[in-house]
N, C-alpha and C. Protein backbone atom coordinates (compact mmCIF):
# COMPACT_ATOMS: atom_id res chain seq x y z
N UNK A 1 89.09 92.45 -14.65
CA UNK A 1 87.72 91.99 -14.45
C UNK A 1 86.81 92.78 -15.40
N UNK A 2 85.99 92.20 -15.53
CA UNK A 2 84.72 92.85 -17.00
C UNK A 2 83.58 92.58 -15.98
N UNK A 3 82.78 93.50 -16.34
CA UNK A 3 81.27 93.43 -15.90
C UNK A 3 80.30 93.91 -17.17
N UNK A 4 79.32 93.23 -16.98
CA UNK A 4 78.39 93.54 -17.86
C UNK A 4 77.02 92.84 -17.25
N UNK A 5 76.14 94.38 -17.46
CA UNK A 5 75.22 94.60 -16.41
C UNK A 5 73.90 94.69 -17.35
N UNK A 6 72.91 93.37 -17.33
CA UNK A 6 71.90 93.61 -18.25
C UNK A 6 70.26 93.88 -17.12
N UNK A 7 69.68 94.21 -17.74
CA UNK A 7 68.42 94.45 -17.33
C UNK A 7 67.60 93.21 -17.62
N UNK A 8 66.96 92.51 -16.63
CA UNK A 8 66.26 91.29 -16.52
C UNK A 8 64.74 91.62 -16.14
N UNK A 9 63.17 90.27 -16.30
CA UNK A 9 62.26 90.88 -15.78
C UNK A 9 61.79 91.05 -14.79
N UNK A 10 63.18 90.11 -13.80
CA UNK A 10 63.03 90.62 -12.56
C UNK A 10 63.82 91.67 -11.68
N UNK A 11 64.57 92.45 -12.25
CA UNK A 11 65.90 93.18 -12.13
C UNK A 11 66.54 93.66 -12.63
N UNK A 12 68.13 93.52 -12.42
CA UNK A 12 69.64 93.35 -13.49
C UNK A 12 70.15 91.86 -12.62
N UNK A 13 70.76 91.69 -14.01
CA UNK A 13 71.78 90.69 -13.33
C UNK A 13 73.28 91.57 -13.82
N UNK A 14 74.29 91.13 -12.98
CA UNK A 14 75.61 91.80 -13.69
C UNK A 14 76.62 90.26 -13.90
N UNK A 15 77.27 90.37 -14.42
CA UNK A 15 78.60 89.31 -14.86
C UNK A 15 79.55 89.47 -14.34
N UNK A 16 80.62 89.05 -13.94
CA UNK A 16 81.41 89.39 -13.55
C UNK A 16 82.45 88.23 -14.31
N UNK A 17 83.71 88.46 -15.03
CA UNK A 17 84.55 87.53 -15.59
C UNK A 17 86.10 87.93 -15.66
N UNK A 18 86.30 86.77 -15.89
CA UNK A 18 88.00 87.36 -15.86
C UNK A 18 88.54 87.25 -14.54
N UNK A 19 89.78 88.47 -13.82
CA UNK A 19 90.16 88.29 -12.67
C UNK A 19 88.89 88.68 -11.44
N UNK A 20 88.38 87.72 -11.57
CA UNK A 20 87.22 87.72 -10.09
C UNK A 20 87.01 86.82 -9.39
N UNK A 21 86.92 86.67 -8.42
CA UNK A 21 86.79 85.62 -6.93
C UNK A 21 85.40 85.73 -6.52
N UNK A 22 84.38 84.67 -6.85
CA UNK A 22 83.33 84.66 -5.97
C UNK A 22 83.39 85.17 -4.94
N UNK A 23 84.29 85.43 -3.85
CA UNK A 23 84.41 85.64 -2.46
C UNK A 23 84.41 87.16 -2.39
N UNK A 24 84.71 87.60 -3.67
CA UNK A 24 84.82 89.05 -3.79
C UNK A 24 83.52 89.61 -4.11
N UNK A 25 82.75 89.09 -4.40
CA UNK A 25 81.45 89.61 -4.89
C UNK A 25 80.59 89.27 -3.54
N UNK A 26 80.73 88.22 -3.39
CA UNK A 26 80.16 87.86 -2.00
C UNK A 26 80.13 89.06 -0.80
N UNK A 27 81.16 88.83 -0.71
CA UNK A 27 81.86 90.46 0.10
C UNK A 27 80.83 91.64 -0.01
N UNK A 28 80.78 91.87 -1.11
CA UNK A 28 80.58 92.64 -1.74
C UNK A 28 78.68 92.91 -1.38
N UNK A 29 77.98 91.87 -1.28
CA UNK A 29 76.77 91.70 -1.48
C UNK A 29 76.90 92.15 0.44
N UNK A 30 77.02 91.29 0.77
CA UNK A 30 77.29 91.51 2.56
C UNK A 30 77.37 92.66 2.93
N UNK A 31 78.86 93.64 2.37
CA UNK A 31 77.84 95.04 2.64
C UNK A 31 77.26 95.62 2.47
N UNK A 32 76.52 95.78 1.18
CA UNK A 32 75.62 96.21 0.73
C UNK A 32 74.74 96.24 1.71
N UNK A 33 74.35 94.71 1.86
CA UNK A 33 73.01 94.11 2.58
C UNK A 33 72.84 94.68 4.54
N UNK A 34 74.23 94.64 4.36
CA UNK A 34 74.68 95.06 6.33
C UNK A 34 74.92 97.06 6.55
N UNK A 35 74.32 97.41 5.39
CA UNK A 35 74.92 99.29 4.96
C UNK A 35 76.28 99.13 5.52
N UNK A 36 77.19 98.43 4.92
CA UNK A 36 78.75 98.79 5.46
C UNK A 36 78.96 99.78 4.15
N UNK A 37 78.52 99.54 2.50
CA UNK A 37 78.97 100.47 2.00
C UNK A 37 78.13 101.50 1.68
N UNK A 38 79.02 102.47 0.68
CA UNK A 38 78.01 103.77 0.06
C UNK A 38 78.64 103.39 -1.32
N UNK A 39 78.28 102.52 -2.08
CA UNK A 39 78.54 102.66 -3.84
C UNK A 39 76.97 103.17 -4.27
N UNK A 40 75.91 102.80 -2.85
CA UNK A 40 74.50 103.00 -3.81
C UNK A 40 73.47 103.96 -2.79
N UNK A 41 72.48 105.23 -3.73
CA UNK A 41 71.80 105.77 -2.48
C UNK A 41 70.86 104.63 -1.59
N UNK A 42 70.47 105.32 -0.98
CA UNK A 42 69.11 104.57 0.09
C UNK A 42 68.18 104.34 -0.18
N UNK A 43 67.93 104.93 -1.33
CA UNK A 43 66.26 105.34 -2.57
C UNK A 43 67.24 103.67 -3.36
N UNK A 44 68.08 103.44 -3.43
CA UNK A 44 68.30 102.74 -4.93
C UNK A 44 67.77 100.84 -3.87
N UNK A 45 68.78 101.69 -2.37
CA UNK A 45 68.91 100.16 -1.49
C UNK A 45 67.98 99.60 -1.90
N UNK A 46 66.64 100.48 -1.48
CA UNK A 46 65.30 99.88 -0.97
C UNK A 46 64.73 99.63 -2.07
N UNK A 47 65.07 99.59 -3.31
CA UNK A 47 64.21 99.09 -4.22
C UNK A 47 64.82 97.44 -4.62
N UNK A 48 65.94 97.46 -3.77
CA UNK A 48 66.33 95.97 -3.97
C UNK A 48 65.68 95.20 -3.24
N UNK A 49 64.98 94.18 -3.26
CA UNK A 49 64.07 93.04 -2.58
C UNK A 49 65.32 92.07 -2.23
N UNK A 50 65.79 91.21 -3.08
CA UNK A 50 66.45 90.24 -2.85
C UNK A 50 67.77 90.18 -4.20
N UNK A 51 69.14 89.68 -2.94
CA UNK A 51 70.25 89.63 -4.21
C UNK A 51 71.07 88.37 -4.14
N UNK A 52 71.26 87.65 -5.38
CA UNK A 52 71.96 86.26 -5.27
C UNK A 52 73.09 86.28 -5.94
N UNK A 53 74.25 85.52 -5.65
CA UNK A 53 75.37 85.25 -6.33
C UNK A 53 75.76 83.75 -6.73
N UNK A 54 75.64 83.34 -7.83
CA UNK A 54 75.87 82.36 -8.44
C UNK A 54 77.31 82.37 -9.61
N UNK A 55 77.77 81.09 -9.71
CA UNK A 55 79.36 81.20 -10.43
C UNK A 55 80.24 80.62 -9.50
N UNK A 56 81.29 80.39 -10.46
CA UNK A 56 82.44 80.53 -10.11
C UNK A 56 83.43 81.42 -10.03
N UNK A 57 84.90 81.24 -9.30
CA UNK A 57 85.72 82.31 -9.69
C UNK A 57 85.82 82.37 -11.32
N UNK A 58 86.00 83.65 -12.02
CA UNK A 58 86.26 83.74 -13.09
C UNK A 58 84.94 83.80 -13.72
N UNK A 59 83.59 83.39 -13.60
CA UNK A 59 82.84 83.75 -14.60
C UNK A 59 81.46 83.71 -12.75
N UNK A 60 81.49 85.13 -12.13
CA UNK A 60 80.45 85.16 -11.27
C UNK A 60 79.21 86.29 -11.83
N UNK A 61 78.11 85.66 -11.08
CA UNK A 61 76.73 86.02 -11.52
C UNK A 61 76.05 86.58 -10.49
N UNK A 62 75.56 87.91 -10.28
CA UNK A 62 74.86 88.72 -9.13
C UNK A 62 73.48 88.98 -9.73
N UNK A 63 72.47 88.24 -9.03
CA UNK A 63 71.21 88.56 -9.55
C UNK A 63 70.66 90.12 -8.60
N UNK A 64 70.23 90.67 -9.05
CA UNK A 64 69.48 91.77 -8.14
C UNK A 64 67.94 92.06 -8.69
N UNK A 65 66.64 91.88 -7.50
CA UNK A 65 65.67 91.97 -7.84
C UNK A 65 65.02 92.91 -6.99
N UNK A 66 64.39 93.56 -8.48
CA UNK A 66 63.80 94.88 -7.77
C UNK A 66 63.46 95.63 -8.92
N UNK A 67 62.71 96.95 -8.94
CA UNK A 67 62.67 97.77 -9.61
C UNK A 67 63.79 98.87 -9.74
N UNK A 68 64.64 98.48 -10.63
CA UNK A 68 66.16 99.02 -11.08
C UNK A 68 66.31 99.21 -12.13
N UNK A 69 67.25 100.56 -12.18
CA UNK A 69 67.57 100.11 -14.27
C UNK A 69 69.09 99.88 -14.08
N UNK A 70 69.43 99.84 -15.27
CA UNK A 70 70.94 99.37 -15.86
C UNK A 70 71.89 100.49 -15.30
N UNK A 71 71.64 101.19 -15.50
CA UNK A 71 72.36 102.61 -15.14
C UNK A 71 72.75 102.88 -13.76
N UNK A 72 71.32 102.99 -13.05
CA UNK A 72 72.03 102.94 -11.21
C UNK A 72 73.06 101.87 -10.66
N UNK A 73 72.53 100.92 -11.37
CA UNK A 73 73.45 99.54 -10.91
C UNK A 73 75.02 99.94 -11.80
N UNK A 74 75.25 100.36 -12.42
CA UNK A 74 76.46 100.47 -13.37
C UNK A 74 77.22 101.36 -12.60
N UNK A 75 76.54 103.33 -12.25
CA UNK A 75 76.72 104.04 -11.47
C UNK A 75 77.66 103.84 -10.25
N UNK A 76 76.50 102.29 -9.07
CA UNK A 76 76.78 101.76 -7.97
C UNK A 76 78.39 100.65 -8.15
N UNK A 77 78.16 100.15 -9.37
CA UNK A 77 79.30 99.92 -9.68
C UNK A 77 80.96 100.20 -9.69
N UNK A 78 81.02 101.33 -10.03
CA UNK A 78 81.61 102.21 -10.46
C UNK A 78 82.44 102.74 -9.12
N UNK A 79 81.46 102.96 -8.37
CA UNK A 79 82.14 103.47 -6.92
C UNK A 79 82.06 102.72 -5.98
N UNK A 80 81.90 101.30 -5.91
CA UNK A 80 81.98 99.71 -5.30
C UNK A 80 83.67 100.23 -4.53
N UNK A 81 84.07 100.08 -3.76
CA UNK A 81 85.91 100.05 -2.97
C UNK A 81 85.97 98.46 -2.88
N UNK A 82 85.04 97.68 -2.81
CA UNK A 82 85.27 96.22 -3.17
C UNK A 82 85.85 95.73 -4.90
N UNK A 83 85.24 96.38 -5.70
CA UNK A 83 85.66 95.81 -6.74
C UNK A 83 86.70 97.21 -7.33
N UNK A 84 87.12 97.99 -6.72
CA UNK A 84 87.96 99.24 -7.47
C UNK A 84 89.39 99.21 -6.86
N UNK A 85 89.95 98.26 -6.21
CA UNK A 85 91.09 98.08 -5.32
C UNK A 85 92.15 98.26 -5.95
């Protein structure tokens, strides 16, 4: 799987391509949204307003809006147990 995480003017959006399952990102957004995980602090949560997932398997799209940069989201990435399996 590849990610690539750009800075938008309402956010980041990240990519997701290759071996990825919408259902996995989905997942993924759910705990975020429910604090099941810790990939991100509590300072980073709350600057997220609203997050969407668009795509298919193989080429999925996570919008995140908020005042964020590229870096925390990459960071949060990084230590995701959803996408590091």
């Amino acid at each position: 799987m590849q990610k690539n995480v750009l800075k938008t003017g309402e956010g980041v959006r990240i990519s997701f391509t290759g071996a990825v399952e919408k259902r996995q990102i989905v997942k993924m957004v759910e705990n975020c949204a429910t604090g099941q995980c810790e990939c991100m602090s509590d300072e980073t949560k709350k600057k997220i307003s609203d997050m969407h997932v668009d795509g298919m398997d193989g080429d999925v799209r996570l919008n995140l809006t908020g005042d964020l940069s590229k870096e925390e989201i990459e960071a949060a990435l990084a230590r995701s147990k959803v996408l590091n399996k």
